[in-house]
C-alpha atoms as a PDB file:
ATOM      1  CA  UNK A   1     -17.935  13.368 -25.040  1.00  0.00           C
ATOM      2  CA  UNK A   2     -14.841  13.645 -23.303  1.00  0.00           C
ATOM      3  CA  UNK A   3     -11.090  12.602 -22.457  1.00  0.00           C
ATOM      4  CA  UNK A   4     -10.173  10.588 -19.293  1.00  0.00           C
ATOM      5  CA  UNK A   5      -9.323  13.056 -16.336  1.00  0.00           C
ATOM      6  CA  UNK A   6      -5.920  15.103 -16.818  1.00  0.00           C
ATOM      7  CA  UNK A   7      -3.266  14.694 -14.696  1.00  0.00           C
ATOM      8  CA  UNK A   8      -2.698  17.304 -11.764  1.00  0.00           C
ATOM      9  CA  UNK A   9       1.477  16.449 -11.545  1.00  0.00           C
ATOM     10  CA  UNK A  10       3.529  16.514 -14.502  1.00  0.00           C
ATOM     11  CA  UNK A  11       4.956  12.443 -14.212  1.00  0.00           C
ATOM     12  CA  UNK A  12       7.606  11.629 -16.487  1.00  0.00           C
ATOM     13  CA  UNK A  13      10.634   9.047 -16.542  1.00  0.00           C
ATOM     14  CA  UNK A  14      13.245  12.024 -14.956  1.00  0.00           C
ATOM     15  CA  UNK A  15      10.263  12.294 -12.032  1.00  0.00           C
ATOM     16  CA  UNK A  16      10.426   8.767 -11.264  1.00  0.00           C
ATOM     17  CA  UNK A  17      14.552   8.593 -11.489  1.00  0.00           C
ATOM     18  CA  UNK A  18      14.688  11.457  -8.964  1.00  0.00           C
ATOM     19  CA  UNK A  19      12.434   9.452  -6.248  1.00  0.00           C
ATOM     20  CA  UNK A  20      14.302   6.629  -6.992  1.00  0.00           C
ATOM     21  CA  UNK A  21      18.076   8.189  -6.117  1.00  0.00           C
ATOM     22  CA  UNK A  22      15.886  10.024  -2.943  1.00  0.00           C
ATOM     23  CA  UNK A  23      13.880   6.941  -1.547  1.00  0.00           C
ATOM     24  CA  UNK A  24      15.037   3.678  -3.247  1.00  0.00           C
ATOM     25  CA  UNK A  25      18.389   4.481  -4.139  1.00  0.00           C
ATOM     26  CA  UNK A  26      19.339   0.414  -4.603  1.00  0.00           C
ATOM     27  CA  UNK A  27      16.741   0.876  -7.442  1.00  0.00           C
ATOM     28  CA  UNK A  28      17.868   3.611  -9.266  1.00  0.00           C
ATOM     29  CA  UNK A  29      20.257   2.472 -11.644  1.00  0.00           C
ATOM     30  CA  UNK A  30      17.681   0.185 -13.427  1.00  0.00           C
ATOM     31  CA  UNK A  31      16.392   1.470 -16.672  1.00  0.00           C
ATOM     32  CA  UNK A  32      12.635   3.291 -16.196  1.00  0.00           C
ATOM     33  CA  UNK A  33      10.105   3.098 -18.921  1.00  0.00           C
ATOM     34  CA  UNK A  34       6.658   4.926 -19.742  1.00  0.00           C
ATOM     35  CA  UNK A  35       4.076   2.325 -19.766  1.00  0.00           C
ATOM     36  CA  UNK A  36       0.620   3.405 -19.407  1.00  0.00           C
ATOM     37  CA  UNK A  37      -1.538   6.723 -18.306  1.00  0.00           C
ATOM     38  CA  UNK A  38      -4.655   5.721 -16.782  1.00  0.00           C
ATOM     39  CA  UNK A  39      -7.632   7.642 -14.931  1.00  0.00           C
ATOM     40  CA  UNK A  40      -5.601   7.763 -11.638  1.00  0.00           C
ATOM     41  CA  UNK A  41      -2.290   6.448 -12.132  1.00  0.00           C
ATOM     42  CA  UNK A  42       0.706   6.941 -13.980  1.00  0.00           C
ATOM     43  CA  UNK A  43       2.716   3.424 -14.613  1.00  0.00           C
ATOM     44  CA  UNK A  44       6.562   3.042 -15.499  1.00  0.00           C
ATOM     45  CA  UNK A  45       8.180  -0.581 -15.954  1.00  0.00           C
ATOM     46  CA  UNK A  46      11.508  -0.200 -14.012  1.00  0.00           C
ATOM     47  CA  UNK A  47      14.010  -3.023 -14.905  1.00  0.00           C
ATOM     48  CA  UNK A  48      12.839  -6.365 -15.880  1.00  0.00           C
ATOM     49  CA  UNK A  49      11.036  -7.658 -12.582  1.00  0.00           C
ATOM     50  CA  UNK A  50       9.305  -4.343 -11.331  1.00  0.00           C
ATOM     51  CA  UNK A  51       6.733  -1.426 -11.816  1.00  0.00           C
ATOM     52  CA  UNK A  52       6.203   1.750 -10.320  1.00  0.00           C
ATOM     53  CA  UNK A  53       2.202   3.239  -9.514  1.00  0.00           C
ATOM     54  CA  UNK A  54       1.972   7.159  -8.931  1.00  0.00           C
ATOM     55  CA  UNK A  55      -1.009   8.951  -8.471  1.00  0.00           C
ATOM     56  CA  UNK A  56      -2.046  11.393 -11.322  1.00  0.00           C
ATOM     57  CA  UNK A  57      -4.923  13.173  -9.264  1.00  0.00           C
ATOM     58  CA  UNK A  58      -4.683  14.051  -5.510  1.00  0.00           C
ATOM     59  CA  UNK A  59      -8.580  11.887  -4.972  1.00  0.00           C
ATOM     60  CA  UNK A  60      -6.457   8.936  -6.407  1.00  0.00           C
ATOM     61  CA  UNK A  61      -3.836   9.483  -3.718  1.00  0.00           C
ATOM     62  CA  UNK A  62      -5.801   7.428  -0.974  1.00  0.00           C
ATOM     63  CA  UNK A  63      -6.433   4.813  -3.407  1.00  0.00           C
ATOM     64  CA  UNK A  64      -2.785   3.674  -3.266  1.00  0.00           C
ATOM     65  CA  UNK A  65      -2.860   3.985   0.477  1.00  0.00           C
ATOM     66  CA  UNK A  66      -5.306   1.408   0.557  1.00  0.00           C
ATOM     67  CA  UNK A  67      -3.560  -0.560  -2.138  1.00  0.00           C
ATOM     68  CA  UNK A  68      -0.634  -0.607   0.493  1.00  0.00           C
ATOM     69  CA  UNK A  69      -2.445  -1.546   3.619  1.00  0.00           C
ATOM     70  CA  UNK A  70      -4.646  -3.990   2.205  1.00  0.00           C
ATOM     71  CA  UNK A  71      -4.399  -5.467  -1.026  1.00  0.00           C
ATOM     72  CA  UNK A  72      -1.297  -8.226   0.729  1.00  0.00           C
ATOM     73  CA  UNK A  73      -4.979  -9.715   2.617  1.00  0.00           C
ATOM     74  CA  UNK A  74      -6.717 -10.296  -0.693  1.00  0.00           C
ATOM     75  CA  UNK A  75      -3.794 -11.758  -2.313  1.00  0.00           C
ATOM     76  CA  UNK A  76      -3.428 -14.315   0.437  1.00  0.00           C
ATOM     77  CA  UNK A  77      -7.153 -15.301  -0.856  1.00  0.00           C
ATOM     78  CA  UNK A  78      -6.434 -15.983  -4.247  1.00  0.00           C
ATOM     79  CA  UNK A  79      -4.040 -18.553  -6.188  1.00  0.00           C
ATOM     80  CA  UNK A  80      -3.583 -15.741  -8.901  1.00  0.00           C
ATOM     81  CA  UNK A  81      -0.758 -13.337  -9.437  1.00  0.00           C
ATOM     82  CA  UNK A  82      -1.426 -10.087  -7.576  1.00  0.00           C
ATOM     83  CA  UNK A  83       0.504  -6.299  -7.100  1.00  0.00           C
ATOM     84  CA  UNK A  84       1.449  -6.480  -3.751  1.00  0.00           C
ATOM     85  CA  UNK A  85       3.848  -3.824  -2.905  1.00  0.00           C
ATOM     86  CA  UNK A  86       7.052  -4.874  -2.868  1.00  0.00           C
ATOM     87  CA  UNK A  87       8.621  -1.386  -1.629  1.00  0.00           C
ATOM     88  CA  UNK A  88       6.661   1.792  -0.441  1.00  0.00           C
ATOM     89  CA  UNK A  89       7.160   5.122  -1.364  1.00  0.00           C
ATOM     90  CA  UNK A  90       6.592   8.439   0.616  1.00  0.00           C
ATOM     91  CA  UNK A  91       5.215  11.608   0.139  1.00  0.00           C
ATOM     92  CA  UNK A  92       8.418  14.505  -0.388  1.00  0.00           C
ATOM     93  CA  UNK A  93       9.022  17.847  -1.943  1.00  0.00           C
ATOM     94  CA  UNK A  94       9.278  15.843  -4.864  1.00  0.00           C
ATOM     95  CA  UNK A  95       6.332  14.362  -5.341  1.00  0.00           C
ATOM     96  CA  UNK A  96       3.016  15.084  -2.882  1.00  0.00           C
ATOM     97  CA  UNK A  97       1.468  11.573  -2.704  1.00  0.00           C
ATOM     98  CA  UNK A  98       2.257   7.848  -1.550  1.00  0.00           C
ATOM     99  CA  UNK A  99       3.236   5.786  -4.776  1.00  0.00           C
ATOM    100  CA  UNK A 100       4.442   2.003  -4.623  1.00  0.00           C
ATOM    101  CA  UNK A 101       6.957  -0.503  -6.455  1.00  0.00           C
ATOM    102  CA  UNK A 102       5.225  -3.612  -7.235  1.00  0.00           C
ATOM    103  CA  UNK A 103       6.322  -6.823  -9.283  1.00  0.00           C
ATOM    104  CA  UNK A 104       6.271  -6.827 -13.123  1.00  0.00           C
ATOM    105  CA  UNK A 105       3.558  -9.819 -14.940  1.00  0.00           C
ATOM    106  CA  UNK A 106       4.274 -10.143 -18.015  1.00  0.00           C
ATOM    107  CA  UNK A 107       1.302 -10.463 -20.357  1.00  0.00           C
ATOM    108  CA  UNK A 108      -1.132  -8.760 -22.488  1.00  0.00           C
ATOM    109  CA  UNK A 109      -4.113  -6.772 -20.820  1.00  0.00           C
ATOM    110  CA  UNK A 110      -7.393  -8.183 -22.119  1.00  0.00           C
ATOM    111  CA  UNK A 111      -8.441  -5.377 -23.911  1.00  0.00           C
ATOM    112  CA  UNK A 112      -6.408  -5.732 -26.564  1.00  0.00           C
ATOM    113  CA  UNK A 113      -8.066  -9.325 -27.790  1.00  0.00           C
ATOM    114  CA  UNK A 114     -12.134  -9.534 -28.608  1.00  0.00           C
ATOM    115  CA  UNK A 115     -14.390 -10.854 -26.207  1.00  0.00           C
ATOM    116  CA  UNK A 116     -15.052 -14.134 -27.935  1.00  0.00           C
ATOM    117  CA  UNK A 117     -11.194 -14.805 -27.291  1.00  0.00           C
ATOM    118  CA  UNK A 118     -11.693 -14.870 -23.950  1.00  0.00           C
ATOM    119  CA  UNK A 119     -14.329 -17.794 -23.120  1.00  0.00           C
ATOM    120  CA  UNK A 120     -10.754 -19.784 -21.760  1.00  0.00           C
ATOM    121  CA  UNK A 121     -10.686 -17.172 -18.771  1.00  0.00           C
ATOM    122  CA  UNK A 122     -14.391 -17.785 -17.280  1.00  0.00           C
ATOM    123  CA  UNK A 123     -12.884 -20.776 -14.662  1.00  0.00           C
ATOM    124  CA  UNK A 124      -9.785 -18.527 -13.398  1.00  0.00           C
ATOM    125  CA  UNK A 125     -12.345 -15.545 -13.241  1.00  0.00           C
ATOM    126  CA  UNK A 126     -14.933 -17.575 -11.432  1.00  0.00           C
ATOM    127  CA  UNK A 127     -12.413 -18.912  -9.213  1.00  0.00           C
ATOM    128  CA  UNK A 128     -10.920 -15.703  -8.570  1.00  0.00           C
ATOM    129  CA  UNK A 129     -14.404 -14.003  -7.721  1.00  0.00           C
ATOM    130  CA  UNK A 130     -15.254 -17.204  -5.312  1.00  0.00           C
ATOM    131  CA  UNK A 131     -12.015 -16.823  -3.624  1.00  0.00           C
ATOM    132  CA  UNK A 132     -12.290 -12.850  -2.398  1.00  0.00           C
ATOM    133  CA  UNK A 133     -15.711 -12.416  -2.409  1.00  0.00           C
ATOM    134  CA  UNK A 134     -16.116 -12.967   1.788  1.00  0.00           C
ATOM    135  CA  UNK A 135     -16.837 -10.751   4.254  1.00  0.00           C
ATOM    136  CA  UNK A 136     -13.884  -8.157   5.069  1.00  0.00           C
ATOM    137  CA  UNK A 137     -12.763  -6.991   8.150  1.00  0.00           C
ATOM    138  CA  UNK A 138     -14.489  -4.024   9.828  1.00  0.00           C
ATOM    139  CA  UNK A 139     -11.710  -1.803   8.847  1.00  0.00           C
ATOM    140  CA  UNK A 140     -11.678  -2.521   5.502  1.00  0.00           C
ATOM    141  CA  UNK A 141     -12.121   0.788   3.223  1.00  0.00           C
ATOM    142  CA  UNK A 142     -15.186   1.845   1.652  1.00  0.00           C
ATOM    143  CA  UNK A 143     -14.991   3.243  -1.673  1.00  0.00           C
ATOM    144  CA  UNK A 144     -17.907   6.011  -2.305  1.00  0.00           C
ATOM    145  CA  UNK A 145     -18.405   5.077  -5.695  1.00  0.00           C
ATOM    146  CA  UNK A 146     -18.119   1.445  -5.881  1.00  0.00           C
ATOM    147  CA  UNK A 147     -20.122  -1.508  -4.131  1.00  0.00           C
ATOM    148  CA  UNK A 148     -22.513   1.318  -3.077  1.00  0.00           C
ATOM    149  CA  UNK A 149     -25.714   1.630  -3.485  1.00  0.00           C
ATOM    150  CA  UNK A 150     -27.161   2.011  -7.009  1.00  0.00           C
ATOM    151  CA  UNK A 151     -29.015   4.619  -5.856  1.00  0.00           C
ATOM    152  CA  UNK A 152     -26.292   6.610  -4.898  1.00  0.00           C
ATOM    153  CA  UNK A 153     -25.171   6.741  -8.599  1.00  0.00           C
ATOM    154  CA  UNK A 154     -28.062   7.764  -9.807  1.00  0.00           C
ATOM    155  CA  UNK A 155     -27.381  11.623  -9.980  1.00  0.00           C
ATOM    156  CA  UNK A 156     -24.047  11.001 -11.702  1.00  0.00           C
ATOM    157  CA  UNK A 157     -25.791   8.688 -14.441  1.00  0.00           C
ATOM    158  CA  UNK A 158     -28.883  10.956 -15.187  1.00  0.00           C
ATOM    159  CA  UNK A 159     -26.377  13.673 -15.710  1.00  0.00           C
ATOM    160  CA  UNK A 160     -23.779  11.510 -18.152  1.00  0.00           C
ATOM    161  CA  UNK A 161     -26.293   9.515 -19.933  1.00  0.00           C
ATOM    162  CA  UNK A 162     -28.991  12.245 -21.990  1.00  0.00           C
ATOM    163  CA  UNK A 163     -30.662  11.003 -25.382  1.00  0.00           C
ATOM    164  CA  UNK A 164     -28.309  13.562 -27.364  1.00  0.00           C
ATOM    165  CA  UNK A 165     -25.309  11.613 -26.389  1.00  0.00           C
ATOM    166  CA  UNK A 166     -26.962   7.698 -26.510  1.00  0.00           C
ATOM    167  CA  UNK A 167     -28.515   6.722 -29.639  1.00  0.00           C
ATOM    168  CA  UNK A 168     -30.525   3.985 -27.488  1.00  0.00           C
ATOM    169  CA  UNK A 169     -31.779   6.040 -24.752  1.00  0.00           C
ATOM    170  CA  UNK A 170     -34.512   4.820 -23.700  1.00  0.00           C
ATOM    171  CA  UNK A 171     -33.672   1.206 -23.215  1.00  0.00           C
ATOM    172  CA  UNK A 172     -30.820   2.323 -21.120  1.00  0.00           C
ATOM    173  CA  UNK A 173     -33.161   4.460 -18.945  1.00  0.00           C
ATOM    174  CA  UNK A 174     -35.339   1.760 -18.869  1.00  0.00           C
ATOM    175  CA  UNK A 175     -32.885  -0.702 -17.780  1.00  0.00           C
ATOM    176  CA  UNK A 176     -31.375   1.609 -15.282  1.00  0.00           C
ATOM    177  CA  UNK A 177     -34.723   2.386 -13.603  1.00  0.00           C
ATOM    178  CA  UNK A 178     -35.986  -1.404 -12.985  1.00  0.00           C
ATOM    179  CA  UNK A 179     -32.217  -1.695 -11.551  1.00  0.00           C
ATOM    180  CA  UNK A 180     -33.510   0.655  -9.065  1.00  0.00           C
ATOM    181  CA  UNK A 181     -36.211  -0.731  -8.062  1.00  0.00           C
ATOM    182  CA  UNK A 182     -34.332  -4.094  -7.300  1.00  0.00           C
ATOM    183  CA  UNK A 183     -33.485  -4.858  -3.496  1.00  0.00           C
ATOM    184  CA  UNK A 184     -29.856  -3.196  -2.168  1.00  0.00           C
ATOM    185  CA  UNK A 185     -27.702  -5.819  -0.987  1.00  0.00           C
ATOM    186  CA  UNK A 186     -28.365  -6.675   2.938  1.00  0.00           C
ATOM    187  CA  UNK A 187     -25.714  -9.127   4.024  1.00  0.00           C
ATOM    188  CA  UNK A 188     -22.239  -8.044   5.416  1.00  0.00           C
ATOM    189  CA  UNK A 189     -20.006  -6.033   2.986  1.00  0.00           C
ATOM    190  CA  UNK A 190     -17.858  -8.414   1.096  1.00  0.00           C
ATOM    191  CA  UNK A 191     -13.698  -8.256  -0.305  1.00  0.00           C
ATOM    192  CA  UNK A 192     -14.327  -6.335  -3.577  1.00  0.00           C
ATOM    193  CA  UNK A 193     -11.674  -5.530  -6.531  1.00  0.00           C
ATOM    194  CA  UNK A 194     -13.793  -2.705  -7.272  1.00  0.00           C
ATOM    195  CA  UNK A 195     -12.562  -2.216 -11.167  1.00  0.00           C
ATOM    196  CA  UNK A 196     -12.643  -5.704 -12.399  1.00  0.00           C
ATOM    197  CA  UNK A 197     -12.507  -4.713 -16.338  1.00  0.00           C
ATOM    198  CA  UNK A 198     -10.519  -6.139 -19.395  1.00  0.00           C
ATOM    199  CA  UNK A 199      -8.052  -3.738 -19.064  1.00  0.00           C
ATOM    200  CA  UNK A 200      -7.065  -5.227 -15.639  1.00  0.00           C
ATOM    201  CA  UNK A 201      -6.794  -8.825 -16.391  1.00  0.00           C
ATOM    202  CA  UNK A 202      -3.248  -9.873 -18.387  1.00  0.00           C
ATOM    203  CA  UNK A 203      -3.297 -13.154 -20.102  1.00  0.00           C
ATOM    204  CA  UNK A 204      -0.614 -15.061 -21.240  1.00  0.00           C
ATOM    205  CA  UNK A 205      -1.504 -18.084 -23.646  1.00  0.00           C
ATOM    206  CA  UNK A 206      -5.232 -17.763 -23.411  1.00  0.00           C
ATOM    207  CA  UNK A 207      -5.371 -18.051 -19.476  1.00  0.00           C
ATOM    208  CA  UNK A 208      -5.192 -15.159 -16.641  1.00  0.00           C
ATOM    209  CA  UNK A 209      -1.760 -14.567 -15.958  1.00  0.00           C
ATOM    210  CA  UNK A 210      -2.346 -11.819 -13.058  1.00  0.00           C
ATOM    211  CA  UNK A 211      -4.850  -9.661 -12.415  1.00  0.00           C
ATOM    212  CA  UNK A 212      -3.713  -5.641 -11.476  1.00  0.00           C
ATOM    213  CA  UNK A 213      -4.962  -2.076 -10.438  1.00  0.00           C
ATOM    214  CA  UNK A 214      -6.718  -2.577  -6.938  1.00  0.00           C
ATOM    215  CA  UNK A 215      -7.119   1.092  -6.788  1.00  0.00           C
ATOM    216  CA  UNK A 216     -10.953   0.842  -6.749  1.00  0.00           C
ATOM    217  CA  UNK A 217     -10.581  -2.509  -4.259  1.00  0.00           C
ATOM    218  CA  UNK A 218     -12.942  -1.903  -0.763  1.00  0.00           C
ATOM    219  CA  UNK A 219     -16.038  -3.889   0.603  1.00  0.00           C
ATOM    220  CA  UNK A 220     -19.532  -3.429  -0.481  1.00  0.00           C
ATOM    221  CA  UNK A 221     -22.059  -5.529  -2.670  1.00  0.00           C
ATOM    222  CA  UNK A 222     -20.449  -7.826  -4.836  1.00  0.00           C
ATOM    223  CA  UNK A 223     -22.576  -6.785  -7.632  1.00  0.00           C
ATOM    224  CA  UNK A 224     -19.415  -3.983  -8.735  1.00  0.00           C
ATOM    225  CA  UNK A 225     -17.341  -7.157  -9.617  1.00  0.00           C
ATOM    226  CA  UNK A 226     -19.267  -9.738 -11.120  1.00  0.00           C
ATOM    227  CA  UNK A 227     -20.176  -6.884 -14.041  1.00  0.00           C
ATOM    228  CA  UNK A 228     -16.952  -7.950 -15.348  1.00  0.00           C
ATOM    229  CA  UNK A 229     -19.260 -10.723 -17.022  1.00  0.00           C
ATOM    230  CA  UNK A 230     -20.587  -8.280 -19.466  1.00  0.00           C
ATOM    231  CA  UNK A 231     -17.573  -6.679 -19.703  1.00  0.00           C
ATOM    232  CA  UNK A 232     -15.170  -9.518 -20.695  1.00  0.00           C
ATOM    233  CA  UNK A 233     -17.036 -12.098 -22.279  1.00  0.00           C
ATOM    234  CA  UNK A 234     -20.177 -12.855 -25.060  1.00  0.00           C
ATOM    235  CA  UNK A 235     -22.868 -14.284 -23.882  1.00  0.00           C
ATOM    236  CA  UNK A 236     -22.620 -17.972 -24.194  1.00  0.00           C
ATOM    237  CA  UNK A 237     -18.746 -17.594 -22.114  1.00  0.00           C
ATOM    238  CA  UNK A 238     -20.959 -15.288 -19.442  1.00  0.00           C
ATOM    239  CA  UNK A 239     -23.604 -17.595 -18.895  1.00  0.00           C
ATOM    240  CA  UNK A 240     -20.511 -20.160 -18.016  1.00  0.00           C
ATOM    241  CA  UNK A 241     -18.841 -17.798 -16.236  1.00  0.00           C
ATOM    242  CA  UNK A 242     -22.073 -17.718 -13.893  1.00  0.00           C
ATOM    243  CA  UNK A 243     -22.192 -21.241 -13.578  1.00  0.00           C
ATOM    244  CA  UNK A 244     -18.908 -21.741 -12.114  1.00  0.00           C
ATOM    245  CA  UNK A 245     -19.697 -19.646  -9.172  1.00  0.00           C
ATOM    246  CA  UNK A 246     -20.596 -20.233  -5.498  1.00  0.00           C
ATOM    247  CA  UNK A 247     -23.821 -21.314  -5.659  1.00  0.00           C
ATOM    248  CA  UNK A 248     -25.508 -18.807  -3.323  1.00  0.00           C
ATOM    249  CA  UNK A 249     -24.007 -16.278  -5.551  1.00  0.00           C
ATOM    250  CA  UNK A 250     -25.448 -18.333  -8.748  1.00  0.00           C
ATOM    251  CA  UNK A 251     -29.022 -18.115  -7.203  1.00  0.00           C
ATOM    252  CA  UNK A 252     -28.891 -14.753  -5.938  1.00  0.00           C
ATOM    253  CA  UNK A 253     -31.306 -12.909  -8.826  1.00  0.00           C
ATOM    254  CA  UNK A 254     -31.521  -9.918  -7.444  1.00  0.00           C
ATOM    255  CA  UNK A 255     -27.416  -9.474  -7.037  1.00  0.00           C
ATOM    256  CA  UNK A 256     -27.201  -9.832 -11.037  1.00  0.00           C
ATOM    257  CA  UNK A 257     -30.006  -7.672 -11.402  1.00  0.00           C
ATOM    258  CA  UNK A 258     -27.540  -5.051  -9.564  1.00  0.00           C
ATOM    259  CA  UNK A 259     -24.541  -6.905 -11.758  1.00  0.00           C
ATOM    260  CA  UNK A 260     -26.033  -6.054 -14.810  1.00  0.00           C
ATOM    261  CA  UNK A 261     -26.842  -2.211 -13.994  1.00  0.00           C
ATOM    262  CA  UNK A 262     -23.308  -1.737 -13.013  1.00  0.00           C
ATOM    263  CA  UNK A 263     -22.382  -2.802 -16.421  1.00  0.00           C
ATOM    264  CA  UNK A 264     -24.752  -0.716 -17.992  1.00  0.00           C
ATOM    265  CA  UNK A 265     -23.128   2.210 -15.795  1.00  0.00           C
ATOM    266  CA  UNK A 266     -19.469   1.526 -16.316  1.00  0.00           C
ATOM    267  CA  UNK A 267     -20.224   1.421 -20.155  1.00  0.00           C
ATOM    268  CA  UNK A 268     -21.891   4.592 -19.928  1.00  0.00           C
ATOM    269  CA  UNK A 269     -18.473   6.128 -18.263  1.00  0.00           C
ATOM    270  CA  UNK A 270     -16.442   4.410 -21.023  1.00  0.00           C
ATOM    271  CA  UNK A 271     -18.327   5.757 -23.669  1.00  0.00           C
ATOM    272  CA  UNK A 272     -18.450   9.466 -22.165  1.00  0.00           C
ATOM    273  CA  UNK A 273     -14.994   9.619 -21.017  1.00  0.00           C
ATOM    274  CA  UNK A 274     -12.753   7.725 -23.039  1.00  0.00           C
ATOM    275  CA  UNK A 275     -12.698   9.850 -26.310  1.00  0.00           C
ATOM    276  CA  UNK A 276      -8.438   9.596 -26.297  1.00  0.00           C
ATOM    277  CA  UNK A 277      -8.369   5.572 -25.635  1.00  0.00           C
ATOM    278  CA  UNK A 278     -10.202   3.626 -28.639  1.00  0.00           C
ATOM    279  CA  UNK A 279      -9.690   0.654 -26.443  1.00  0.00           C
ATOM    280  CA  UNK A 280     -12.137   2.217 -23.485  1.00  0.00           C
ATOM    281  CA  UNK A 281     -14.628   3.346 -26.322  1.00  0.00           C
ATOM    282  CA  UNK A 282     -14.761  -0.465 -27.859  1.00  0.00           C
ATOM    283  CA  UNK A 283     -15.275  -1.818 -24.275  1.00  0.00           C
ATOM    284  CA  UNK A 284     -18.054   0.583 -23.654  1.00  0.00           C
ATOM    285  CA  UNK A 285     -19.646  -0.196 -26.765  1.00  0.00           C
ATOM    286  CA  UNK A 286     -19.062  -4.206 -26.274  1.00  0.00           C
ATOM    287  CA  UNK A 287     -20.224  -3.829 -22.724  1.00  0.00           C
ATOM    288  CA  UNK A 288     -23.666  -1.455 -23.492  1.00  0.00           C
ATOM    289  CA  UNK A 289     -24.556  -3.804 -26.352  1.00  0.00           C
ATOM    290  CA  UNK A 290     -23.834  -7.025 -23.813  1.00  0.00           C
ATOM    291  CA  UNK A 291     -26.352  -5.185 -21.436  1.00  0.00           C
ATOM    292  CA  UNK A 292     -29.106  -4.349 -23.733  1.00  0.00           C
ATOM    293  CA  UNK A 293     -29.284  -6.985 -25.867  1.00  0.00           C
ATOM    294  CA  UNK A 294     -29.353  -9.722 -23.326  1.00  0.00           C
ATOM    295  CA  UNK A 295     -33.135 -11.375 -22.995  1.00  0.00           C
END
């Protein structure tokens, strides 16, 4: 197994004060504090209302870009709380990539609670997923490893998921290889979030109080984000969930066919990468489990 990806930049509070005085100098007498190292970003909660994204890796340097130039669209698609940028920040001597300011939600990232707490979320969810999920603009961004193809993540799962490391091998190869076989989505590339796990949701008093971390967000087949199904809820709450969608997206088989694998994948990441966040590891497990025990 293994630890999420290491950082490339050292990023620490004095970093973040020093772009601050450079390129936001209003800001930089409000307190800064560590909040969270993730795959690709670094997170510090500055003041009471704000929060600063940097880049920890330069391939997670264009995902802020797009983050910046898009994610204000999606937002004016959905009735839930957002990370718009608020302020931009620019590549220096200081620090090599774009990073942004964006508002502070308070509110606990879903992660932290069991799935069968979370049955109360399936309408926001739903409504949520109904709201982006439309056709984006031709300039939209692609992202080359989600809403693709399964196909075209078929070398990377071979190579992560081996029966030395997965105790159920063969029903995940299994599952995996019908996947395959099912029909790649054909209609126009739709508005996707593109990382739509527990860990991105915040709830506040058993409902959705904002939903963050668009790094992953492009256009593609909505498959990528209705995974979150397996990912956030038990069964009964998923089968709900599915219910309160659009109905061509209700009727679609084949889509949650592709749902489903990209479940099974994103588990399979969890539970090969996370070996430093017990939180990733009990998602992976919750999520794999959700996958292969479903009838």
């Amino acid at each position: 197994m293994a630890n999420m990806p290491a950082a490339e930049v050292e990023l620490n509070e004095i970093l973040v004060a020093q772009l601050l005085r450079e390129q936001h100098p209003d800001l930089a007498h409000l307190p800064i504090h560590t909040l969270a190292n993730g795959w690709d970003n670094s997170v510090f909660r500055l003041g009471k209302d704000l929060l600063i994204r940097l880049p920890r890796r330069e391939i997670a340097a264009q995902l802020i870009l797009n983050e910046q130039q898009y994610l204000g669209q999606i937002a004016q698609l959905s009735s839930l709380k957002l990370p718009v940028p608020l302020r931009l920040g620019r590549p220096s001597a200081t620090f090599p990539w774009a990073w942004s300011i964006t508002p502070w939600f308070d509110g606990e990232p879903a992660i932290r609670s069991a799935p069968s707490e979370h049955g109360g979320l399936a309408t926001q969810l739903a409504e949520f997923i109904n709201a982006i999920h439309r056709p984006a603009p031709p300039n939209a961004p692609r992202n080359p490893v989600r809403g693709v193809p399964l196909r075209q993540r078929d070398p990377a799962f071979r190579e992560r998921v081996t029966p030395g490391r997965f105790e159920r091998y063969q029903e995940i190869m299994t599952c995996w290889q019908h996947a395959l076989r099912v029909p790649e989505w054909q209609a126009e590339p739709f508005w996707l979030h593109g990382d739509l796990h527990s860990a991105n949701i915040l709830i506040s008093e058993g409902q959705i109080a904002a939903i963050i971390d668009f790094g992953d967000m492009g256009c593609g087949d909505p498959a990528i984000d209705l995974a979150a199904g397996w990912m956030l809820f038990e069964k009964t709450d998923r089968e709900r969930f599915r219910d309160l969608l659009k109905p061509q997206i209700i009727d679609d088989l084949e889509l949650w066919q592709r749902a489903r694998a990209w479940a099974l994948n994103l588990a399979t990441v969890m539970l090969t990468q996370s070996d430093d966040s017990a939180e990733f590891l009990a998602l992976g497990e919750h999520t794999l489990a959700a996958v292969l025990d479903e009838s």
